[in-house]
Protein backbone atom coordinates (compact mmCIF):
# COMPACT_ATOMS: atom_id res chain seq x y z
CA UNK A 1 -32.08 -12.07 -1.48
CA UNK A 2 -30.40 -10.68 -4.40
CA UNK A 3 -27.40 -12.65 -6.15
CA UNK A 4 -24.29 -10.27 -6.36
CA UNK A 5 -22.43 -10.95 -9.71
CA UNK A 6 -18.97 -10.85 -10.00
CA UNK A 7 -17.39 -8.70 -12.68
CA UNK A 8 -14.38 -9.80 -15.01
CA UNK A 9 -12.57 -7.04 -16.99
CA UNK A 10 -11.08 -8.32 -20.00
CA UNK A 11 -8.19 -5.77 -20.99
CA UNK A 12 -6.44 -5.51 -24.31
CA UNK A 13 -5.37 -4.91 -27.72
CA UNK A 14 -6.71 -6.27 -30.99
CA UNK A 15 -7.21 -9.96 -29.86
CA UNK A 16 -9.73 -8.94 -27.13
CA UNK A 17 -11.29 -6.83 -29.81
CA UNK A 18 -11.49 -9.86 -32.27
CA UNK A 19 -12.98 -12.06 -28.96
CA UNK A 20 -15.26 -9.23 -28.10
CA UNK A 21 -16.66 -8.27 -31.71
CA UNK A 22 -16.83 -12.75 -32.03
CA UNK A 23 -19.32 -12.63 -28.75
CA UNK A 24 -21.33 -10.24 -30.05
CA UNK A 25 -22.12 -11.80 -32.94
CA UNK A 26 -22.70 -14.96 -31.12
CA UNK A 27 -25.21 -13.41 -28.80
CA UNK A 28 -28.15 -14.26 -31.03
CA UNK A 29 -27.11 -18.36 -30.96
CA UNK A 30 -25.97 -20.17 -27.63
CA UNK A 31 -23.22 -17.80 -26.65
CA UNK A 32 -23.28 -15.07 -24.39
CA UNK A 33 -20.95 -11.71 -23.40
CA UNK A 34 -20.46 -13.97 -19.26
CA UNK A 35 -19.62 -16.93 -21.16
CA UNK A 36 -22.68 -18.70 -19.94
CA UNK A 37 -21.80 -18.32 -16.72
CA UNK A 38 -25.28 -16.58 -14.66
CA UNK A 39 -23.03 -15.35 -11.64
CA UNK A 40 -20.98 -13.52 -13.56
CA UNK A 41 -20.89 -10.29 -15.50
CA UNK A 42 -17.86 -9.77 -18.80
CA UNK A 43 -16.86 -6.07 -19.63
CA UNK A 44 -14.22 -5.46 -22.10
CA UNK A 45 -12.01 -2.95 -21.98
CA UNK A 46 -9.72 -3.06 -25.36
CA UNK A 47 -8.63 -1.21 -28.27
CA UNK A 48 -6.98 -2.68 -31.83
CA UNK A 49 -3.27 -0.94 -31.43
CA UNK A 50 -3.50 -0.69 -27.90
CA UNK A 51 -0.04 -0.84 -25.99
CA UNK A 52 0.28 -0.58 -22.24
CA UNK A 53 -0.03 3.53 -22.13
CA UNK A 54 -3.26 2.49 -23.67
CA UNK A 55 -4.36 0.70 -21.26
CA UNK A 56 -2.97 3.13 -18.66
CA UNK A 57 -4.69 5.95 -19.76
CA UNK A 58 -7.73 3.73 -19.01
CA UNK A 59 -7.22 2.44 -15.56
CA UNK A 60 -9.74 4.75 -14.25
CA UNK A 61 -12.49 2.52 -16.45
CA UNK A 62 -10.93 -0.26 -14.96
CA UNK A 63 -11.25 0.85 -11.39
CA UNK A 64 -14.45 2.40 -11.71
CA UNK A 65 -15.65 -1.22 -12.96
CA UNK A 66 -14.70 -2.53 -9.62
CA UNK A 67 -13.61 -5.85 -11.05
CA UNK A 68 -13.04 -8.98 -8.83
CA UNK A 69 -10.68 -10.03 -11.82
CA UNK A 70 -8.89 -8.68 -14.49
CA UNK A 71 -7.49 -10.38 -17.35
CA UNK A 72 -4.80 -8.55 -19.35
CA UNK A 73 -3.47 -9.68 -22.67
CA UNK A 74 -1.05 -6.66 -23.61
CA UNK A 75 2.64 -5.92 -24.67
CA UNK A 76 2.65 -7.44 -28.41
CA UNK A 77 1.84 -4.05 -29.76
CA UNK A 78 4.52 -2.06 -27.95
CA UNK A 79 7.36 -4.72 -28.70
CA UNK A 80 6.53 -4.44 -32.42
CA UNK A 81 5.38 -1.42 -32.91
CA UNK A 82 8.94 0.53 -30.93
CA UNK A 83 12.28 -0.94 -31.87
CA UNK A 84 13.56 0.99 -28.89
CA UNK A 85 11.45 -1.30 -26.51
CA UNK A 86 12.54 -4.53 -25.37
CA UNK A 87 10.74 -7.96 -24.71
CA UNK A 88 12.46 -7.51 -21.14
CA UNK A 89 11.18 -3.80 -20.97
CA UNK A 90 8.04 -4.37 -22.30
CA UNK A 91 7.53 -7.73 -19.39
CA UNK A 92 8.58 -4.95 -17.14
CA UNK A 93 5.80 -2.80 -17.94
CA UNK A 94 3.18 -4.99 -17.84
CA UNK A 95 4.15 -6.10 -14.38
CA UNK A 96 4.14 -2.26 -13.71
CA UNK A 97 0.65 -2.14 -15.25
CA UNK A 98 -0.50 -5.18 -12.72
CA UNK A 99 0.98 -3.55 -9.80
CA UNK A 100 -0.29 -0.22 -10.49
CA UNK A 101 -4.27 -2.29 -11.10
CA UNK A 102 -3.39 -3.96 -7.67
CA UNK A 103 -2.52 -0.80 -5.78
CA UNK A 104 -6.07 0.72 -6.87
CA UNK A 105 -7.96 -2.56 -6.79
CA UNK A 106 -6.10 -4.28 -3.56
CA UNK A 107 -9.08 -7.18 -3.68
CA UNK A 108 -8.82 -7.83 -7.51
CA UNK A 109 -6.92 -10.58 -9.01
CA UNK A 110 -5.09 -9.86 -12.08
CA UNK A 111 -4.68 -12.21 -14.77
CA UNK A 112 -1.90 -11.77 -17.00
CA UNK A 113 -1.93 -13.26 -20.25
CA UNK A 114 1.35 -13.75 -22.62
């Protein structure tokens, strides 16, 4: 019988770029893209600049990925890039971001990351 492998989406701006562009150019030594881990499979879904419309203008990647977990490390861009947007807004939207992952992917868990 054939293992199923879970799949972990890794969303975000420029640090899960940096992490992303750093496993790839590990892959040739010990490191690999599931962290090593055989039941599992990584996909990245990021962007250096992203802000939360970013990454909600991708949530149909997302869902078509079908992740059992999602890790999102988001928000730094749109607090510094916006003077108009607030630390409290911007927590607000990336709760809005979760619950709008959760409502599409009810079985997912979402990881938020500050």
């Amino acid at each position: 019988m054939a293992s199923h492998k879970s799949q972990i989406c890794v969303v975000g701006h420029s640090f899960i770029s940096r992490l992303y562009h750093q496993i790839q150019d590990q892959i040739q030594t010990d490191f690999s893209p599931n962290f090593n881990i055989d039941s599992v499979d990584v996909v990245f879904v990021h962007g250096g600049g992203y802000t939360i419309l970013d990454v909600q203008k991708r949530l149909a990647d997302i869902v078509q990925i079908q992740p059992q977990v999602i890790i999102i490390q988001i928000g730094g861009n749109d607090i510094s890039a916006f003077d108009q947007v607030s630390g409290e807004a911007t927590g607000y939207n990336v709760l809005g971001l979760a619950s709008d992952l959760r409502a599409q992917l009810p079985d997912s868990r979402v990881v938020i990351l500050i």
